[in-house]
C-alpha atoms as a PDB file:
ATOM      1  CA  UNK A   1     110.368  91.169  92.580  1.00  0.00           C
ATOM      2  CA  UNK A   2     108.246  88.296  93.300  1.00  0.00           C
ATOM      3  CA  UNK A   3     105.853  87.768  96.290  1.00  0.00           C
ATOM      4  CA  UNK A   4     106.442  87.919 100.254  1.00  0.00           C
ATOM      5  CA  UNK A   5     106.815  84.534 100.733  1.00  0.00           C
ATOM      6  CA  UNK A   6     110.144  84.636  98.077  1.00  0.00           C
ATOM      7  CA  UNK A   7     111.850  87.011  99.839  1.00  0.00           C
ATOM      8  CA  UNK A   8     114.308  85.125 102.296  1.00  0.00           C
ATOM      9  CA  UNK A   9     117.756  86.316 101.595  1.00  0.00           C
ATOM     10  CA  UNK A  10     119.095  89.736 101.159  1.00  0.00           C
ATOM     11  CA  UNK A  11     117.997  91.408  97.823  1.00  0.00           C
ATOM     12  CA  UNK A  12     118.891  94.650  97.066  1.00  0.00           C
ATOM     13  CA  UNK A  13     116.344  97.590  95.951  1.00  0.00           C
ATOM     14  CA  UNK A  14     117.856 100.876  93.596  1.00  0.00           C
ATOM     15  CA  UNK A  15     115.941 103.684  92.359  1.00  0.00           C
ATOM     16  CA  UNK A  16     117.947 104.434  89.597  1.00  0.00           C
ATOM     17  CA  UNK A  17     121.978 103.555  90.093  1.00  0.00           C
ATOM     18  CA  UNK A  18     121.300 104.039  93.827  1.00  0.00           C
ATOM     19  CA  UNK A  19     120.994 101.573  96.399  1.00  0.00           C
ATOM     20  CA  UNK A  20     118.164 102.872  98.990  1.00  0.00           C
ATOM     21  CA  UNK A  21     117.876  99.631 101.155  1.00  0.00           C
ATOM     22  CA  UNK A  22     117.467  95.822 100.995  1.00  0.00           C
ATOM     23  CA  UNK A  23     114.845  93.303 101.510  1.00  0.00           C
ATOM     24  CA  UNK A  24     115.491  90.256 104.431  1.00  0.00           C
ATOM     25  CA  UNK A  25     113.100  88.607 106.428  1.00  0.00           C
ATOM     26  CA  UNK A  26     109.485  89.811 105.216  1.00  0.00           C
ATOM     27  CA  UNK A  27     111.139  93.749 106.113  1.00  0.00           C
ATOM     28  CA  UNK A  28     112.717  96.310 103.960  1.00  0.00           C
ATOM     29  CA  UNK A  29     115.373  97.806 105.761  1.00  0.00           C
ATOM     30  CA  UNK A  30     116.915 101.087 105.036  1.00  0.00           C
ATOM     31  CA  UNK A  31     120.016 102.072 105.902  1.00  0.00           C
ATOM     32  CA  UNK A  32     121.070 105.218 106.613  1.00  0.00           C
ATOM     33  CA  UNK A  33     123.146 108.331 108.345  1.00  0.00           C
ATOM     34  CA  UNK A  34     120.602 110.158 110.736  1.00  0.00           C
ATOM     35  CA  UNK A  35     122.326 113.396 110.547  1.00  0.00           C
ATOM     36  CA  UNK A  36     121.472 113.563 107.086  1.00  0.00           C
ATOM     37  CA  UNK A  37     118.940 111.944 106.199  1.00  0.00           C
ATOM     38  CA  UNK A  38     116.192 112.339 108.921  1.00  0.00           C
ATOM     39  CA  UNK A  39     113.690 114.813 107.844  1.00  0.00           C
ATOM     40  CA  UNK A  40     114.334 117.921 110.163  1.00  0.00           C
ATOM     41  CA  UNK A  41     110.582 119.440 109.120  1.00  0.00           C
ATOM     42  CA  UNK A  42     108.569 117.702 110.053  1.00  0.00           C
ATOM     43  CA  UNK A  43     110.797 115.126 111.828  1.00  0.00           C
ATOM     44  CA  UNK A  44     110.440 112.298 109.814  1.00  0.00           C
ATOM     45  CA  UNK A  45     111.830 109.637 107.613  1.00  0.00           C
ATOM     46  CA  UNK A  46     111.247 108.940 103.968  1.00  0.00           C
ATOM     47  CA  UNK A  47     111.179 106.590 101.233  1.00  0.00           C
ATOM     48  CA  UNK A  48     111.432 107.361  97.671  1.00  0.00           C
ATOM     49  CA  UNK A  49     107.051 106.982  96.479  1.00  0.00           C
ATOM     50  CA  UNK A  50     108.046 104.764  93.436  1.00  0.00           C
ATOM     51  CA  UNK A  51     109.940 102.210  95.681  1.00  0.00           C
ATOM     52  CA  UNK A  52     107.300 102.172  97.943  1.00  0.00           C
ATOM     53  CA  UNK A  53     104.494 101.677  95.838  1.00  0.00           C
ATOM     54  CA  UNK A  54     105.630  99.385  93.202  1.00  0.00           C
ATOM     55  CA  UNK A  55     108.373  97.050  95.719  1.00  0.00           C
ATOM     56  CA  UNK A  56     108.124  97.815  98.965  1.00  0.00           C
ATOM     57  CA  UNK A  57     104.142  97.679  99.929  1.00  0.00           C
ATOM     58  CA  UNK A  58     103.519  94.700  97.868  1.00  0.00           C
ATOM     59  CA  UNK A  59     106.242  93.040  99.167  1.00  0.00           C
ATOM     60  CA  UNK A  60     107.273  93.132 102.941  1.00  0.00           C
ATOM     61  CA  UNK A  61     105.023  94.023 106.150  1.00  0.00           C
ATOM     62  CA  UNK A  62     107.614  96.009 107.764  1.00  0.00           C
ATOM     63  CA  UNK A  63     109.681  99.068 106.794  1.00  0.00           C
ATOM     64  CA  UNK A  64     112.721  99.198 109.253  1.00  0.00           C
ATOM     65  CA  UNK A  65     114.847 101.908 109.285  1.00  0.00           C
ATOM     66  CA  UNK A  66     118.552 101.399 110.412  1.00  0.00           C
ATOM     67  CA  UNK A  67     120.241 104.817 112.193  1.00  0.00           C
ATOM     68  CA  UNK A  68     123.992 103.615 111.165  1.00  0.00           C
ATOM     69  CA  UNK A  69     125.286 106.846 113.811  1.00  0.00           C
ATOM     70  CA  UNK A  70     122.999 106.347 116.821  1.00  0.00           C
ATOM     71  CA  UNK A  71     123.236 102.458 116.059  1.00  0.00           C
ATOM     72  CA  UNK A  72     118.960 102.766 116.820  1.00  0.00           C
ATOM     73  CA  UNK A  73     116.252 101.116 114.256  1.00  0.00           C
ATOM     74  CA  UNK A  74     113.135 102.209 113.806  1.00  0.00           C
ATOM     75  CA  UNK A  75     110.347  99.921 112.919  1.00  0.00           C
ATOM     76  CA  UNK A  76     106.667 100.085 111.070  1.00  0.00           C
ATOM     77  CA  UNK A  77     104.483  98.519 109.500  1.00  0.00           C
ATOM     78  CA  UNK A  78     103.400  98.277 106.315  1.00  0.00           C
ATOM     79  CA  UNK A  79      99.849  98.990 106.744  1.00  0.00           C
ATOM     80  CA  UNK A  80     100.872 101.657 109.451  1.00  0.00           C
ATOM     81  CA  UNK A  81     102.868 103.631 106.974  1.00  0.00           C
ATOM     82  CA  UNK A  82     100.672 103.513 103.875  1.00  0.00           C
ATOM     83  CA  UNK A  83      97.792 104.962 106.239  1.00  0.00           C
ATOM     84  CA  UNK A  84      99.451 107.767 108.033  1.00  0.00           C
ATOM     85  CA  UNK A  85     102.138 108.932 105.307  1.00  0.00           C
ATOM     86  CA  UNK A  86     102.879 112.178 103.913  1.00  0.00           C
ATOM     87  CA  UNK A  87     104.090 112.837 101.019  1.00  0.00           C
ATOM     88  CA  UNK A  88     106.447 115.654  99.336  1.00  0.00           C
ATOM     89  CA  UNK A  89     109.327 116.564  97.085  1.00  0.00           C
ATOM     90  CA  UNK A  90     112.305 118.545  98.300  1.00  0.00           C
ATOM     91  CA  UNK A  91     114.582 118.159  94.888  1.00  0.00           C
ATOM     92  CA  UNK A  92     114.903 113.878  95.391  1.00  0.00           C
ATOM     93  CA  UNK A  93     111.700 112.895  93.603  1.00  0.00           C
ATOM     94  CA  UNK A  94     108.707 112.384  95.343  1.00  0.00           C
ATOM     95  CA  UNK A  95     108.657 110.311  98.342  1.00  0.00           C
ATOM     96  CA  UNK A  96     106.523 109.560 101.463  1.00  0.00           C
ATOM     97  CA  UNK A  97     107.320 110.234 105.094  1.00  0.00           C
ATOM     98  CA  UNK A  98     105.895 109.297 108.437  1.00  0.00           C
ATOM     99  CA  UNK A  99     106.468 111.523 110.745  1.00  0.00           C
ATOM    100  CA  UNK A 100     108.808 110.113 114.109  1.00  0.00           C
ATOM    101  CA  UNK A 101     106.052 109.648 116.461  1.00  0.00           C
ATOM    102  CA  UNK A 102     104.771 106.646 114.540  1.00  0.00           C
ATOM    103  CA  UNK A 103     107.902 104.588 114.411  1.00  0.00           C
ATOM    104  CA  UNK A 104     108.757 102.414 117.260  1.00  0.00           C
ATOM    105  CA  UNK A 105     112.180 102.765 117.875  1.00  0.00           C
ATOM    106  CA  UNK A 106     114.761 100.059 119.093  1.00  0.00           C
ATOM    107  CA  UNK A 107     118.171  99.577 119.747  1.00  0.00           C
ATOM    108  CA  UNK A 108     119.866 102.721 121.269  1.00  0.00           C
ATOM    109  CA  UNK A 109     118.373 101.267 125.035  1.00  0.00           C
ATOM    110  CA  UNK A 110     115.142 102.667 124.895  1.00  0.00           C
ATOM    111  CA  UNK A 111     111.615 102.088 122.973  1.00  0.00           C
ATOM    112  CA  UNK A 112     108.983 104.478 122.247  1.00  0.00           C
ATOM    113  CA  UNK A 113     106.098 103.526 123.240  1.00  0.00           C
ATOM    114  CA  UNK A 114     102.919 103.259 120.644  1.00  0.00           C
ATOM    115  CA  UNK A 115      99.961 105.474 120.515  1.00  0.00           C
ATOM    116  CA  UNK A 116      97.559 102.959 120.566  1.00  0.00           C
ATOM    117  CA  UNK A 117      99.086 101.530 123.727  1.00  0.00           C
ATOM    118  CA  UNK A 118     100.289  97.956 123.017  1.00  0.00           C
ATOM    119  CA  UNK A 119     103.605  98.480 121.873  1.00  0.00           C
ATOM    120  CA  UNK A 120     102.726  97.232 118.485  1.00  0.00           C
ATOM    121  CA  UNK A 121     102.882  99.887 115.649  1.00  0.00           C
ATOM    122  CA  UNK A 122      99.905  99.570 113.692  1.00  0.00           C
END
């Protein structure tokens, strides 16, 4: 991948033979099913450590997560995620998470509000 500034049509992003989301717009967005792949403990989503690290960070300022069931997104930044992520390995490879209540969430009719109270995650 090149720089930030390339990125301006969809290109995909595979760790291995899988697809785990696609770059648009300055965002990596990951699509998924919420039912299944939502992080029960702690609630959470996740992003494979390798991608993030070596495509994602350098890359994009915004990780957007797409809830293909609920039809609701859930947005944050780049610098938000790399500061308060976790990180583990439950049989997928290692990835980071960030846990729900520092996503800003969109699209279902309501938004969470931020904790630093501007709306912006970050």
């Amino acid at each position: 991948m090149s720089s930030i500034n390339s990125i301006t049509k969809r290109e995909t992003l595979k760790v291995g033979n899988k697809t785990i989301g696609y770059f648009t717009e300055n965002k990596f967005i990951k699509p998924v099913i919420g039912s299944k792949h939502q992080l029960k403990y702690p609630p959470a989503w996740a992003i494979d450590a390798w991608a993030f690290d070596n495509e994602v960070k350098p890359n994009v300022s915004e990780i957007v997560i797409q809830d293909k069931e609920s039809g609701a997104e859930y947005h944050a930044s780049i610098e938000a995620f790399d500061r308060l992520k976790g990180e583990l390995d439950r049989g997928f490879g290692r990835q980071y998470f960030l846990t729900l209540n520092h996503w800003e969430e969109r699209g279902n009719g309501h938004q969470q509000l931020s904790l630093w109270g501007d709306g912006e995650i970050g």
